[in-house]
N, C-alpha and C. Protein backbone atom coordinates (compact mmCIF):
# COMPACT_ATOMS: atom_id res chain seq x y z
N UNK A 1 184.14 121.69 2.19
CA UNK A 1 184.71 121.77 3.51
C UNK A 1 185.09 123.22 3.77
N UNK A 2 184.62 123.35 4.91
CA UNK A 2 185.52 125.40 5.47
C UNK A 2 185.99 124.83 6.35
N UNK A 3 187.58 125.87 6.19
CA UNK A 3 188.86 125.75 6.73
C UNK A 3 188.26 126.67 7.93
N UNK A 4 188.66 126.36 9.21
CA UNK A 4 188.23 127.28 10.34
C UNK A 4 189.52 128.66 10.58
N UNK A 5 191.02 127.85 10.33
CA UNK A 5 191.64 128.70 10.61
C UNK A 5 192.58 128.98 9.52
N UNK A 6 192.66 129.17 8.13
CA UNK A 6 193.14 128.78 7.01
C UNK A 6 194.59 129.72 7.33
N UNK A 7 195.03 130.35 7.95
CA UNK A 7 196.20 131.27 7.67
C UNK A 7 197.10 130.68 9.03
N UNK A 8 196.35 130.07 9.90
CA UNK A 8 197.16 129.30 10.52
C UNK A 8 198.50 128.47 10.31
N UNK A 9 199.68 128.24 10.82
CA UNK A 9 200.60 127.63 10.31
C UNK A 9 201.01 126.72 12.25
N UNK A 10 201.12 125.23 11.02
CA UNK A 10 201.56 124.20 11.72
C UNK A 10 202.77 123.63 11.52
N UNK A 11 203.14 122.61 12.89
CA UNK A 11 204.24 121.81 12.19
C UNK A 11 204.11 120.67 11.50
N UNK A 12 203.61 120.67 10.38
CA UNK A 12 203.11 119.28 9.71
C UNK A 12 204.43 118.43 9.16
N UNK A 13 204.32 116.94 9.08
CA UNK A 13 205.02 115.96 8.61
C UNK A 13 204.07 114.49 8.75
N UNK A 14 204.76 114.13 7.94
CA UNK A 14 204.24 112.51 7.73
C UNK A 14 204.63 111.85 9.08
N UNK A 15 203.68 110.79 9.18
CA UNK A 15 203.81 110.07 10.81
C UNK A 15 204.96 109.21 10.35
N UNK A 16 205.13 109.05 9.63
CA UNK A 16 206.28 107.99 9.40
C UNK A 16 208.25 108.55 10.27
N UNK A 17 207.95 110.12 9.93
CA UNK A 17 209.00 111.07 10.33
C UNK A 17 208.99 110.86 12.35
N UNK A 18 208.44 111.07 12.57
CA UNK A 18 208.51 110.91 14.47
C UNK A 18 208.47 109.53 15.00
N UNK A 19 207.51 108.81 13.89
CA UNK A 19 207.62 107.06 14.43
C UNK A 19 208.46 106.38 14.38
N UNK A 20 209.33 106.67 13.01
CA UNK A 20 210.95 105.74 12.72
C UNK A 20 211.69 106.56 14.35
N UNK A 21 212.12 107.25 14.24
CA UNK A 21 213.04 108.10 15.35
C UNK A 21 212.51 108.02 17.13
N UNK A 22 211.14 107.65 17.44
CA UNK A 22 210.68 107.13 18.38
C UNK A 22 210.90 105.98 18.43
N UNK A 23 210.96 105.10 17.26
CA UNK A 23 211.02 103.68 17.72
C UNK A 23 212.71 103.20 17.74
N UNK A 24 213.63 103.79 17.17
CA UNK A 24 214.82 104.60 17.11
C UNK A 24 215.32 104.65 18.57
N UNK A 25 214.93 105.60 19.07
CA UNK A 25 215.37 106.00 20.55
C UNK A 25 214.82 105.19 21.71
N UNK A 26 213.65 104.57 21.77
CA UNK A 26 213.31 103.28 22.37
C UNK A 26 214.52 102.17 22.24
N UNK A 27 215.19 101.41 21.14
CA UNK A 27 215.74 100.46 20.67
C UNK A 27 216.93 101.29 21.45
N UNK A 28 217.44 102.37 21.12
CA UNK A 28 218.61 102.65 22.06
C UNK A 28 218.57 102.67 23.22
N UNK A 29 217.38 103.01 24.11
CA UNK A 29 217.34 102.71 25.56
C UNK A 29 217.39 101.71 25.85
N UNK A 30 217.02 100.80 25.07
CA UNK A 30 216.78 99.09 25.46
C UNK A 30 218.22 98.68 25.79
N UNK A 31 219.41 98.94 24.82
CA UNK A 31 220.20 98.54 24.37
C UNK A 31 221.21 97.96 26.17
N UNK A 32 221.42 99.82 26.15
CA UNK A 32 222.16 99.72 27.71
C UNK A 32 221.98 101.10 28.37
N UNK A 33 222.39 100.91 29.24
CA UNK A 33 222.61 102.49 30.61
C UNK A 33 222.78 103.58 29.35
N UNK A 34 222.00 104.61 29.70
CA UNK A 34 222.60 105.90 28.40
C UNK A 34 221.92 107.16 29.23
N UNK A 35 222.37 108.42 29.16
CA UNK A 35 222.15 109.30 29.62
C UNK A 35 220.99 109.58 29.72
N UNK A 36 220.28 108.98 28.34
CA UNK A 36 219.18 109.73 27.86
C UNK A 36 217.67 109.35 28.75
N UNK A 37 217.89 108.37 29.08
CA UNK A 37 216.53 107.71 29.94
C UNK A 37 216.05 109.22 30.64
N UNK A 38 214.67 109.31 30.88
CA UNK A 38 214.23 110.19 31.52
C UNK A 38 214.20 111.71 30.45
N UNK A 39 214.61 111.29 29.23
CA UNK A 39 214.90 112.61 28.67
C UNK A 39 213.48 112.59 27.49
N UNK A 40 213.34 114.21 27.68
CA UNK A 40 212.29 114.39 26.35
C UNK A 40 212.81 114.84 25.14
N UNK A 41 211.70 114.40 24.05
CA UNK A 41 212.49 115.15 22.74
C UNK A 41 211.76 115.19 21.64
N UNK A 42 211.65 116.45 21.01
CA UNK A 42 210.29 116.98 20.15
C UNK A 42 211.08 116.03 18.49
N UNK A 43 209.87 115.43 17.66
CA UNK A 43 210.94 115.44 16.11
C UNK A 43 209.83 115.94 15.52
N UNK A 44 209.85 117.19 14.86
CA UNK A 44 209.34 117.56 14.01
C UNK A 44 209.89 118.55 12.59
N UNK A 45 209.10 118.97 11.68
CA UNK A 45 210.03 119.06 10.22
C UNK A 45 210.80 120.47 10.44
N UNK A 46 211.67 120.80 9.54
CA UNK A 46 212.86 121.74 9.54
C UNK A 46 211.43 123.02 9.86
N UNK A 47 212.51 123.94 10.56
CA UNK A 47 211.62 125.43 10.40
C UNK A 47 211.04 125.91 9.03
N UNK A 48 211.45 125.26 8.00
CA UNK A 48 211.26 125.87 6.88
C UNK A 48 210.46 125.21 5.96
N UNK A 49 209.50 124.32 6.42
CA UNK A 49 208.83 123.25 6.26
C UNK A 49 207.11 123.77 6.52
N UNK A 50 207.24 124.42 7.75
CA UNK A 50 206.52 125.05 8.45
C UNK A 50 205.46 125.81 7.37
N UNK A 51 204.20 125.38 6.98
CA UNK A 51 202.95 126.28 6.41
C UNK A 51 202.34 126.25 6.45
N UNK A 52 201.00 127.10 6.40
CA UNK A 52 199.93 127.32 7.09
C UNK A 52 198.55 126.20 6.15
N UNK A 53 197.75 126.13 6.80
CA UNK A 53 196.90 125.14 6.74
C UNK A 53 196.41 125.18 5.15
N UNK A 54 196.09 126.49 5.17
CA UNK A 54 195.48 126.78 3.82
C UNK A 54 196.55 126.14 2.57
N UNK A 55 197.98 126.55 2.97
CA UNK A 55 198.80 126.16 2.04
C UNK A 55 198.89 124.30 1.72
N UNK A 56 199.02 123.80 3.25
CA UNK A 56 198.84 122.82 3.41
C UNK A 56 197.62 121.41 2.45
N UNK A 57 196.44 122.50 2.44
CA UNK A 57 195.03 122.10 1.93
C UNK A 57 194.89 122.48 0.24
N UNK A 58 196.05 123.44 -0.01
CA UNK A 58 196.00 123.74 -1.49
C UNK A 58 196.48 122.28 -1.92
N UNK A 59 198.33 122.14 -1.18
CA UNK A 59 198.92 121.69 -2.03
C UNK A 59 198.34 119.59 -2.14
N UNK A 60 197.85 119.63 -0.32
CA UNK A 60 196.96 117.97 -1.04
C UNK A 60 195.85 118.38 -1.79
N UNK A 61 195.30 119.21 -1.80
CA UNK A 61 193.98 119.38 -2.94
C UNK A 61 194.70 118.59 -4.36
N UNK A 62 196.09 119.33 -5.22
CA UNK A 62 196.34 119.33 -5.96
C UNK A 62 197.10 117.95 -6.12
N UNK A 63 197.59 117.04 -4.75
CA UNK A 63 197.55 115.77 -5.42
C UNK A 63 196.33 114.70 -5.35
N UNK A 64 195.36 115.19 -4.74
CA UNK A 64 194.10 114.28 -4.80
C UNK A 64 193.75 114.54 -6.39
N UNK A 65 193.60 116.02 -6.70
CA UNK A 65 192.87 115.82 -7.65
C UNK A 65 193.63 115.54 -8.57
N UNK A 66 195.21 115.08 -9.10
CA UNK A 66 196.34 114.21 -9.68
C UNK A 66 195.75 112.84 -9.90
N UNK A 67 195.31 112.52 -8.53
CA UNK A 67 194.69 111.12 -8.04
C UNK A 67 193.14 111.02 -9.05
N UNK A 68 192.72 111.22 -9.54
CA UNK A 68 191.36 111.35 -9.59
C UNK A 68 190.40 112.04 -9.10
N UNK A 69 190.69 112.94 -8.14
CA UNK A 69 189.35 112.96 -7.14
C UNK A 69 188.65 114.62 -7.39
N UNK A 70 187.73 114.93 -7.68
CA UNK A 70 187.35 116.44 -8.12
C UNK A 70 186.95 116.83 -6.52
N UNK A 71 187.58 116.61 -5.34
CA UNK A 71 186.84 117.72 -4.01
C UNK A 71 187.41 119.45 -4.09
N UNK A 72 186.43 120.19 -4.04
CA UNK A 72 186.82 121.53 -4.22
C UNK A 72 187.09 122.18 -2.24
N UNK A 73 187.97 122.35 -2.28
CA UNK A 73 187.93 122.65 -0.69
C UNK A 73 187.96 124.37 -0.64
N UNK A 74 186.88 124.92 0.15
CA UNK A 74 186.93 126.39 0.29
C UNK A 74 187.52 126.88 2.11
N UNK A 75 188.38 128.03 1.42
CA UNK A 75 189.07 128.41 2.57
C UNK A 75 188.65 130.15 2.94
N UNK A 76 187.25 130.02 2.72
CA UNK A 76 186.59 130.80 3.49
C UNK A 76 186.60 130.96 4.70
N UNK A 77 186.49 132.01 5.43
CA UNK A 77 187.12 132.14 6.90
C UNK A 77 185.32 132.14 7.77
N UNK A 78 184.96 131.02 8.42
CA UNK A 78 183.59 131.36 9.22
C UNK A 78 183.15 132.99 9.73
N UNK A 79 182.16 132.91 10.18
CA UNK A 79 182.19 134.16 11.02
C UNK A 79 181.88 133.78 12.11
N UNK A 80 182.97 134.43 13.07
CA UNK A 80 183.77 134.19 14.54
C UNK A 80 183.08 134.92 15.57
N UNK A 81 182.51 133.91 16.27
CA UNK A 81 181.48 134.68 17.39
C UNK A 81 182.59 134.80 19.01
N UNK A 82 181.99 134.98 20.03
CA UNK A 82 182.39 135.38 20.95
C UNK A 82 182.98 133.90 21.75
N UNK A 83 182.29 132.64 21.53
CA UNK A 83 182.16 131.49 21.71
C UNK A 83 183.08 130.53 21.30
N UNK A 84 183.58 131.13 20.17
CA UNK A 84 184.95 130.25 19.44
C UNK A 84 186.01 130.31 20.07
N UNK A 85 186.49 129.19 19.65
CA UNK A 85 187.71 128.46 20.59
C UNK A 85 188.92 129.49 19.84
N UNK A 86 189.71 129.84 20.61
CA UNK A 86 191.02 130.57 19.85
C UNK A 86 191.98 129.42 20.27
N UNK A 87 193.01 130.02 18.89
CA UNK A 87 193.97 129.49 18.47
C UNK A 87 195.21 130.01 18.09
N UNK A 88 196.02 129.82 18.31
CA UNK A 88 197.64 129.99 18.21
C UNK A 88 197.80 130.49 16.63
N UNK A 89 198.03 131.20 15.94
CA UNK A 89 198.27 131.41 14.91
C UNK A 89 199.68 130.84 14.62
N UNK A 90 200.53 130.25 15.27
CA UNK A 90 201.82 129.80 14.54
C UNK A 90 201.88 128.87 15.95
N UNK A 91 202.33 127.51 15.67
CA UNK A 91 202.65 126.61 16.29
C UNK A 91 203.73 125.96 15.88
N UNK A 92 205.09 125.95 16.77
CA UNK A 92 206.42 125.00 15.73
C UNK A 92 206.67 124.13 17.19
N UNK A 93 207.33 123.41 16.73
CA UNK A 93 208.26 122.19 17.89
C UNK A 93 209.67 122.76 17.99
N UNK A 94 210.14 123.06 18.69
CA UNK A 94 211.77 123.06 18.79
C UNK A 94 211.85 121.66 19.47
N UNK A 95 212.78 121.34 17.64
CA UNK A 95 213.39 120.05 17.85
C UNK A 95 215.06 120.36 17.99
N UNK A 96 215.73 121.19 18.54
CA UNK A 96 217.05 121.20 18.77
C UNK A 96 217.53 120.19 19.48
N UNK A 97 216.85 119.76 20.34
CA UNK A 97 217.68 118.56 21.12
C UNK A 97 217.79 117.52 20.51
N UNK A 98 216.79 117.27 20.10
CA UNK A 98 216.73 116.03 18.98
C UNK A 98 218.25 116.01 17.72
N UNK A 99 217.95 117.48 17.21
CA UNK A 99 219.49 117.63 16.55
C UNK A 99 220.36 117.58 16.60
N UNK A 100 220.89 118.00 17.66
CA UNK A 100 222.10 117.95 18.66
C UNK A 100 222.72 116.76 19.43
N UNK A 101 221.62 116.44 20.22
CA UNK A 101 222.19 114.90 20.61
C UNK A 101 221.88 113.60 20.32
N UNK A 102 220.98 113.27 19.74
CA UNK A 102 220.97 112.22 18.86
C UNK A 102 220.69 112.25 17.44
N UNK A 103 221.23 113.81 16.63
CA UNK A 103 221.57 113.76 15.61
C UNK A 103 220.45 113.58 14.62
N UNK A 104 218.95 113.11 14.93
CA UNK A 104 217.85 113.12 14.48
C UNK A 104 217.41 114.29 13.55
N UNK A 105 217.32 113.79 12.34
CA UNK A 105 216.70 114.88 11.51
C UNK A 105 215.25 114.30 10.28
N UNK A 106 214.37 115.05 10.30
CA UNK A 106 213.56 114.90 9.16
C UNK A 106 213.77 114.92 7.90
N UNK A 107 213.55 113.95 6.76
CA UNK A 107 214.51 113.97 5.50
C UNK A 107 212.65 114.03 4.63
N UNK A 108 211.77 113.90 4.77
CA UNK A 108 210.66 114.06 3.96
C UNK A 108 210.47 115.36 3.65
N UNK A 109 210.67 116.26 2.14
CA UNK A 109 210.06 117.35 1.72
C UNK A 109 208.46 117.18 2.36
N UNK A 110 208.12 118.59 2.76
CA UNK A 110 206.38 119.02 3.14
C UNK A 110 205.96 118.51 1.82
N UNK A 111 206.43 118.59 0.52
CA UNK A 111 205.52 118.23 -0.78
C UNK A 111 205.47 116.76 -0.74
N UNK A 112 206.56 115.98 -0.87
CA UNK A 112 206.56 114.39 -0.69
C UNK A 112 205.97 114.18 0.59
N UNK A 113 205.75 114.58 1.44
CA UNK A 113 204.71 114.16 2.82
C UNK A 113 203.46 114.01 2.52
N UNK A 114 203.22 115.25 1.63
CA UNK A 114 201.71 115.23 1.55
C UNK A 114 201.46 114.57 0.57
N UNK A 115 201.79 114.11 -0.62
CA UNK A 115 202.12 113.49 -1.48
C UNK A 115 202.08 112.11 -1.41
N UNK A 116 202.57 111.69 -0.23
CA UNK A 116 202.32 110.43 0.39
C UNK A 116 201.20 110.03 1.02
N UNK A 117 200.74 111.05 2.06
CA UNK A 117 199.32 111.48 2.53
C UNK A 117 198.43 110.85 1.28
N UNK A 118 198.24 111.50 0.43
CA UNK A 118 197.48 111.14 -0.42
C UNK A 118 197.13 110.22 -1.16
N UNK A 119 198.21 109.86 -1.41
CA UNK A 119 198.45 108.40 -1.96
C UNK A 119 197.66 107.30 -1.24
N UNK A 120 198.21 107.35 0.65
CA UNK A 120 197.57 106.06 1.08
C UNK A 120 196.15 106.64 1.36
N UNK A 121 195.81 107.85 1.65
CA UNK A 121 194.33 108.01 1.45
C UNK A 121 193.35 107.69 0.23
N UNK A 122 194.08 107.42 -0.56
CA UNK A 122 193.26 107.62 -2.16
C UNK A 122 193.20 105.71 -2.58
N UNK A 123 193.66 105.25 -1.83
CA UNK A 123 193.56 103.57 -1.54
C UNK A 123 192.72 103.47 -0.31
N UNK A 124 192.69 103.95 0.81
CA UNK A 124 191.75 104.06 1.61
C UNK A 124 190.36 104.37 0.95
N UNK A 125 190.00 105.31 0.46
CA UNK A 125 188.37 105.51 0.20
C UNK A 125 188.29 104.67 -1.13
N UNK A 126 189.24 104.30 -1.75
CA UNK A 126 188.66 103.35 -2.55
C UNK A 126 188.24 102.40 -2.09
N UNK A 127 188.30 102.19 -1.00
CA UNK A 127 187.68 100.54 -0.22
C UNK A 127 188.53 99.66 -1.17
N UNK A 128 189.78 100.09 -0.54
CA UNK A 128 190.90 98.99 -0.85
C UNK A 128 190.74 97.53 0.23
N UNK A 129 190.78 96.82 0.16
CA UNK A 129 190.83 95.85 0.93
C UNK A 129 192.47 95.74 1.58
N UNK A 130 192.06 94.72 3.17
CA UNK A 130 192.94 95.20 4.10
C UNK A 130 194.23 95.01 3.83
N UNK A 131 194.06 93.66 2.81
CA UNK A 131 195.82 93.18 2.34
C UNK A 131 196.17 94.49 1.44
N UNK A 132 195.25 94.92 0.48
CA UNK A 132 195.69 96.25 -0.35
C UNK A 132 196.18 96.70 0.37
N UNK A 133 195.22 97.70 1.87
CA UNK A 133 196.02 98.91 2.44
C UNK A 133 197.12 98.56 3.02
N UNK A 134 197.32 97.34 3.43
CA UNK A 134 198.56 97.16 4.63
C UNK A 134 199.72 96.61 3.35
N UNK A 135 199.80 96.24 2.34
CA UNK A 135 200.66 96.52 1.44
C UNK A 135 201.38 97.45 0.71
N UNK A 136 200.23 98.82 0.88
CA UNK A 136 200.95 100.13 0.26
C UNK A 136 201.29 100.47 1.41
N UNK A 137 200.97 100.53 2.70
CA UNK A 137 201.67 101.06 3.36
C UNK A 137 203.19 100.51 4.19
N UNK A 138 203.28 99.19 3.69
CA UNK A 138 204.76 98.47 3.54
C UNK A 138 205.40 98.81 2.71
N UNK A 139 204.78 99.20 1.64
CA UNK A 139 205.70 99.84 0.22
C UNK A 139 206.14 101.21 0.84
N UNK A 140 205.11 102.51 1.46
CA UNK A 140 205.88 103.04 1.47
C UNK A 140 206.61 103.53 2.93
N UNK A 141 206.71 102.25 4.31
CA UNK A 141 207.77 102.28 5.07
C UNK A 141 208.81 101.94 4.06
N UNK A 142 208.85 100.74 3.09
CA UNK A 142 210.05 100.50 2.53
C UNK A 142 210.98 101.82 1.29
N UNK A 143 209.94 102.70 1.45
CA UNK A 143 210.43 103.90 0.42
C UNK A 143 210.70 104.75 1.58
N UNK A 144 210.32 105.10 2.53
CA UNK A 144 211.05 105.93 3.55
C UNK A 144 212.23 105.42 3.91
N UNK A 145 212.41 104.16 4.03
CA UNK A 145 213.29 103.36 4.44
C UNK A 145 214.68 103.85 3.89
N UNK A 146 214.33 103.32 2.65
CA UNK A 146 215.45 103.64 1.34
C UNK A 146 216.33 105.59 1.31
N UNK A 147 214.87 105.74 1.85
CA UNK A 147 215.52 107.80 1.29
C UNK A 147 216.07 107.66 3.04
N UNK A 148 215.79 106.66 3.87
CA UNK A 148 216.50 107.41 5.61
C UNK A 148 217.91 106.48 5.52
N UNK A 149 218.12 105.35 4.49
CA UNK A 149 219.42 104.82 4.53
C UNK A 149 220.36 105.79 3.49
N UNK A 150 219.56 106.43 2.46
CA UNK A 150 219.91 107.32 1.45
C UNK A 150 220.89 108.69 2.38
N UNK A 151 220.28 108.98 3.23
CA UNK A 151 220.42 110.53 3.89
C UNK A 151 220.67 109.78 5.41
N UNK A 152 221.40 108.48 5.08
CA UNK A 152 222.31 108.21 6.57
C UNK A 152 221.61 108.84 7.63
N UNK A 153 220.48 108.36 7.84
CA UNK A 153 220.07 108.58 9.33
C UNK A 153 220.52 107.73 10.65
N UNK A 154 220.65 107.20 11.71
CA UNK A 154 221.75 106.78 12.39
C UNK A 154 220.81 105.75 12.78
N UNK A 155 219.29 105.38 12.62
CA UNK A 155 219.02 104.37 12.80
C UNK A 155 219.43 103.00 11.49
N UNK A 156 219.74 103.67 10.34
CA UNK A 156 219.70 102.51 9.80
C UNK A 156 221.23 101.96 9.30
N UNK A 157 221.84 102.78 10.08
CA UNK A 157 223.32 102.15 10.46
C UNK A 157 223.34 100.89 10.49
């Protein structure tokens, strides 16, 4: 595989991190009248979380191949014609609001994200069957679960 923009840096996190806290702030609108209706709000991982693709692609390289898997990924840079799409070299979310007023924070290390990443991918191409995949991935809502009651997040009050 070639990395197109390898020095690039994103805001990466596990989907599990924006989906608990979306489905979170839904359940509170439901509830009653609250300021917040009509309001937007970014959740993405701490500023310091923040690394670039290449880093990103090292560090699942190194739990796939934990996993079994020998893919060698090269982060050779193409050669960039006049025609190529440009790109943002640094992309973050300011999630301050999210911090501030409903107290929302990301508790997954970038290493345990990807780490996880891998995991349910590495049951995926095994041609896990569907009860397999939809079982590890109950196992690990129920392990996010545990570390967001662990680190008192305010949904699982």
């Amino acid at each position: 595989m070639l990395l197109r923009n390898p020095k690039t840096t994103r805001p990466w996190q596990h989907v599990l991190e924006p989906l608990s806290e979306y489905l979170h702030l839904g359940a509170e609108l439901s509830r009653a009248p609250t300021n917040l209706h009509g309001e937007s709000f970014n959740f993405g991982p701490l500023s310091n979380q923040d690394i670039s693709v290449e880093q990103l692609v090292t560090l699942l390289q190194s739990y796939w191949n934990q996993l079994g898997h020998n893919h060698q990924i090269s982060s050779e840079l193409p050669e960039r014609d006049d025609l190529s799409p440009r790109e943002s070299t640094l992309l973050k979310l300011v999630c301050d609001k999210a911090y501030n007023i409903i107290q929302w924070k990301p508790i997954l290390p970038i290493e345990l994200a990807t780490k996880m990443t891998a995991e349910w991918y590495d049951i995926f191409y095994k041609n896990g069957s569907c009860d397999e995949l939809k079982n590890f991935t109950s196992s690990q809502v129920d392990f996010y679960t545990k570390l967001a009651r662990e680190n008192k997040l305010t949904w699982t009050a």
